[in-house]
C-alpha atoms as a PDB file:
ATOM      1  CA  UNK A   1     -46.771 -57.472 151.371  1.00  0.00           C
ATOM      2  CA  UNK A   2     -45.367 -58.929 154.504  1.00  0.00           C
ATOM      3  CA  UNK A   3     -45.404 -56.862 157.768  1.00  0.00           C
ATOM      4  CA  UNK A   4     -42.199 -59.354 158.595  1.00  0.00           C
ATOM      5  CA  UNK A   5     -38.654 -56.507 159.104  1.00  0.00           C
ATOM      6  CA  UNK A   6     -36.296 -57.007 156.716  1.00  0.00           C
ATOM      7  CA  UNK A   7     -34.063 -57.687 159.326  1.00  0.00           C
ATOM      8  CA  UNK A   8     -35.665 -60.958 160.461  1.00  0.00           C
ATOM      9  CA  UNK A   9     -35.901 -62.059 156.810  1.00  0.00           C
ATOM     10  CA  UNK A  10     -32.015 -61.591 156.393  1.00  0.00           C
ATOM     11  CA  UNK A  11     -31.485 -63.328 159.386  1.00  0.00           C
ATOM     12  CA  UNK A  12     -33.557 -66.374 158.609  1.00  0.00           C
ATOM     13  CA  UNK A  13     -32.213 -66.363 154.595  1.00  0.00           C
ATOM     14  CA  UNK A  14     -28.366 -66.059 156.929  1.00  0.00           C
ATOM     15  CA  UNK A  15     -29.277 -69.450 159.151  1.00  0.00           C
ATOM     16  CA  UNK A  16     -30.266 -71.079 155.807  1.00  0.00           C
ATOM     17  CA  UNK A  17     -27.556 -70.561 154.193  1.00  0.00           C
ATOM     18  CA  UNK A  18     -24.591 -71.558 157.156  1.00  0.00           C
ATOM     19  CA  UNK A  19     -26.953 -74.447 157.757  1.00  0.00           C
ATOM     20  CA  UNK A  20     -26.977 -75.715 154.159  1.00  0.00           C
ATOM     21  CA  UNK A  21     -22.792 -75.260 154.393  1.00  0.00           C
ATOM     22  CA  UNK A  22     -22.725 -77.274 157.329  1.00  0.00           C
ATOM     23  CA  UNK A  23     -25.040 -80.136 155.585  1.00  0.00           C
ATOM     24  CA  UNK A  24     -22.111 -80.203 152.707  1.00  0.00           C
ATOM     25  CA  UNK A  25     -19.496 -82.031 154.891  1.00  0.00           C
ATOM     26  CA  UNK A  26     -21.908 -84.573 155.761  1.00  0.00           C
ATOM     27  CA  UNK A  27     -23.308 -85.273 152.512  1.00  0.00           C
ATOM     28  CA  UNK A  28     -19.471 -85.617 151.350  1.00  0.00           C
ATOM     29  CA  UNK A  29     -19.269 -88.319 154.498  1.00  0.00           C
ATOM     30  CA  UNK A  30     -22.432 -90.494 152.988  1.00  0.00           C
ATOM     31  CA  UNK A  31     -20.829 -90.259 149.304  1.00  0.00           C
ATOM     32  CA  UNK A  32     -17.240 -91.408 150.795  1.00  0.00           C
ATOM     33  CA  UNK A  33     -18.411 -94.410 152.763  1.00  0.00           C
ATOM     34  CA  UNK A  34     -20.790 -95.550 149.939  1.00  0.00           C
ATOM     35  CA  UNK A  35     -17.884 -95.782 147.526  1.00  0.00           C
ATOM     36  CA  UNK A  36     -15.687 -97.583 150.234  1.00  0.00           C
ATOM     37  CA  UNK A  37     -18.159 -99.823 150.463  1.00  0.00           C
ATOM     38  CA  UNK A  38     -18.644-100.609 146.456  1.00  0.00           C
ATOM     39  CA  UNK A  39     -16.315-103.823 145.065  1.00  0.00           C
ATOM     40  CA  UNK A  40     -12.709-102.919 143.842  1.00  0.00           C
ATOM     41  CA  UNK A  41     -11.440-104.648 141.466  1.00  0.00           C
ATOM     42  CA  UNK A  42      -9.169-107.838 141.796  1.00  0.00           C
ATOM     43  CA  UNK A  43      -5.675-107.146 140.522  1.00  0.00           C
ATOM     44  CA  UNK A  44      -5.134-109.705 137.459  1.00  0.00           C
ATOM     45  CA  UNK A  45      -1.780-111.162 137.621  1.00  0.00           C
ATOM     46  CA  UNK A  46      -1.814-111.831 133.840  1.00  0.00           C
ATOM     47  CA  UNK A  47      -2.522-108.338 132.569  1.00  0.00           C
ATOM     48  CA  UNK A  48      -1.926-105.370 134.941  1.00  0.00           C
ATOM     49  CA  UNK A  49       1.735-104.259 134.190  1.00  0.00           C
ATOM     50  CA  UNK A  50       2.222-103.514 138.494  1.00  0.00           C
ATOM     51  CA  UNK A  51       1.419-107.206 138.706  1.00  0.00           C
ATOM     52  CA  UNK A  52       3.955-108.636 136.297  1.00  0.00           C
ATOM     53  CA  UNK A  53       6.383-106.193 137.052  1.00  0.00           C
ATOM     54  CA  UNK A  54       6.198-107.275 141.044  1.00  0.00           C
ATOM     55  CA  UNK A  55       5.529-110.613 139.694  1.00  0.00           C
ATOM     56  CA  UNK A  56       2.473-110.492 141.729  1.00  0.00           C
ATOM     57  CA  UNK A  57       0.532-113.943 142.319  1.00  0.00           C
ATOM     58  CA  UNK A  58      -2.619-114.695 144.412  1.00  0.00           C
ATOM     59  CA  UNK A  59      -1.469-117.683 145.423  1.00  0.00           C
ATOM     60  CA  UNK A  60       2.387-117.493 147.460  1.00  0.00           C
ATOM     61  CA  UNK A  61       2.747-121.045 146.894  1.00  0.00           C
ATOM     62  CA  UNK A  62       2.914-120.473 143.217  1.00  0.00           C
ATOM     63  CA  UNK A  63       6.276-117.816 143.803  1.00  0.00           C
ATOM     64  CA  UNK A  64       9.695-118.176 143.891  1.00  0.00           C
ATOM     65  CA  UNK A  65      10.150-116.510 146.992  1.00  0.00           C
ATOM     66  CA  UNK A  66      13.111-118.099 148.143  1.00  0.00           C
ATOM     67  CA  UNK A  67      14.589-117.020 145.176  1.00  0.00           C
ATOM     68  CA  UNK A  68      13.371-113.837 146.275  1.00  0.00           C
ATOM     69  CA  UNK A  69      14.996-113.523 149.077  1.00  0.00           C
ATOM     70  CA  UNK A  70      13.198-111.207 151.261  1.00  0.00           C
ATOM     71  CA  UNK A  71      14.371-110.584 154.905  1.00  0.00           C
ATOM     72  CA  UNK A  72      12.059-110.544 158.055  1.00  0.00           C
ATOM     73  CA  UNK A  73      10.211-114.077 157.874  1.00  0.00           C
ATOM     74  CA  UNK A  74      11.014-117.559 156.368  1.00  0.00           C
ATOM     75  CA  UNK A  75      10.008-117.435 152.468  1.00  0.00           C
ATOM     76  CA  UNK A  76       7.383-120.019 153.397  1.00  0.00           C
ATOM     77  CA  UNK A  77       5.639-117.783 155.827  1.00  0.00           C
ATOM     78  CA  UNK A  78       5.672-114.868 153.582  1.00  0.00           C
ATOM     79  CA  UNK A  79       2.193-113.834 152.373  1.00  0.00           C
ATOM     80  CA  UNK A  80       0.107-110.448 151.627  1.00  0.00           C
ATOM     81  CA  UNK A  81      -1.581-110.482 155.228  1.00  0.00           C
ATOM     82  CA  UNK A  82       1.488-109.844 156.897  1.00  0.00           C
ATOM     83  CA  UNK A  83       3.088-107.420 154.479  1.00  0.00           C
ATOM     84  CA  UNK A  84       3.549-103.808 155.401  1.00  0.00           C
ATOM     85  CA  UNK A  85       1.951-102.599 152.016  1.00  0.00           C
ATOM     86  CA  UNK A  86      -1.124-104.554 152.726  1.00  0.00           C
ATOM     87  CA  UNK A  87      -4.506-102.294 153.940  1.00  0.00           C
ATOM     88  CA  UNK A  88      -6.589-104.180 156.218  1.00  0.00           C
ATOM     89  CA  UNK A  89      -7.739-107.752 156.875  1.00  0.00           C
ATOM     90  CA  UNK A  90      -9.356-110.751 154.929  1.00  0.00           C
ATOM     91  CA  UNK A  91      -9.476-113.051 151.851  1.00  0.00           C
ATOM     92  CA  UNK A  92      -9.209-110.118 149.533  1.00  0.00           C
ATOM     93  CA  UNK A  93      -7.396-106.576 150.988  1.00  0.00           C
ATOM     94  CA  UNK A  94      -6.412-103.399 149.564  1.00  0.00           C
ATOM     95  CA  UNK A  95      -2.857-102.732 149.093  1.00  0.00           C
ATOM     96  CA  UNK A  96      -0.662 -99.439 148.458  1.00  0.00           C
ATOM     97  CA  UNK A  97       1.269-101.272 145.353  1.00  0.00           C
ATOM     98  CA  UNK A  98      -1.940-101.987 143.859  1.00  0.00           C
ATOM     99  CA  UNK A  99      -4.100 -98.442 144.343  1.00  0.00           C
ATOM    100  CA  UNK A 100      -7.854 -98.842 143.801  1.00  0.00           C
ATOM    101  CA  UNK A 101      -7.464-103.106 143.427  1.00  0.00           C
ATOM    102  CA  UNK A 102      -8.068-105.381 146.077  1.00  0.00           C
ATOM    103  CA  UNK A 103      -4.734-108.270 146.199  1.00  0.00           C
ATOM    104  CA  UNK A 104      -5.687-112.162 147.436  1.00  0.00           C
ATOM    105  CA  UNK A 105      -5.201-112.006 151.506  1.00  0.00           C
ATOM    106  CA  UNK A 106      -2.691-115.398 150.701  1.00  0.00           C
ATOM    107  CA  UNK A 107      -0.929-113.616 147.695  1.00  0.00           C
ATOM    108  CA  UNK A 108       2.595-112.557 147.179  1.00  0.00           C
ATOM    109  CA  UNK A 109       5.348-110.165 145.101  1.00  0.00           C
ATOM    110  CA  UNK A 110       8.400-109.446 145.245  1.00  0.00           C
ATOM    111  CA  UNK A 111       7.971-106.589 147.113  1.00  0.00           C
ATOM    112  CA  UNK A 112       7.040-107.828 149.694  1.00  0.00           C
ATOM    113  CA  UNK A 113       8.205-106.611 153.156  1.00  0.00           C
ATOM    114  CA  UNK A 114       7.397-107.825 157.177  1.00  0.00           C
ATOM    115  CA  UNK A 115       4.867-105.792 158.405  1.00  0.00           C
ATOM    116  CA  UNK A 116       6.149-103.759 161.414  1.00  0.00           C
ATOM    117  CA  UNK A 117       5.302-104.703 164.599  1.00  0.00           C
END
């Protein structure tokens, strides 16, 4: 038997515990960036039903967008990198139409809309 107080031992089995419940958030932070940092999918113009619907193209050359007619820049200029919807920088980006799918960087759709500022 252990001439440790019970006291001590509650304490130390206390400290274990509130320091494993601290480690929890930062686990969680490991787990979160690892899956930011896997692929996403590219959204498929020809088969995701957001796509058609938005008529959704990688390449805005391809689009009517005149016919479009969406205010803020000249159809011509009109592209996913300077949409408002888009989610950060590059070839391929993330965008809020498109949750969990990455959208060609030089893509368009009809919603498309001038990124403020």
């Amino acid at each position: 038997m252990s001439n440790t107080p019970k006291s001590n031992s509650r304490r130390a089995a206390v400290k274990m515990m509130l320091g494993g419940l601290a480690a929890v958030p930062l686990v969680k932070l490991v787990g979160l960036a690892a899956a930011q940092a896997a692929e996403l999918p590219k959204v498929d113009p020809a088969t995701d039903p957001t796509a058609i619907a938005l008529k959704y193209v990688h390449d805005a050359t391809e689009a009517d967008r005149a016919g479009a007619n969406r205010p803020g820049l000249p159809p011509d200029e009109q592209i996913c990198t300077n949409c408002q919807f888009v989610q950060g920088e590059g070839e391929w980006v993330g965008c809020t139409l498109f949750p969990g799918k990455l959208v060609a960087g030089p893509g368009w759709c009809v919603s498309w809309t001038l990124k403020a500022g």
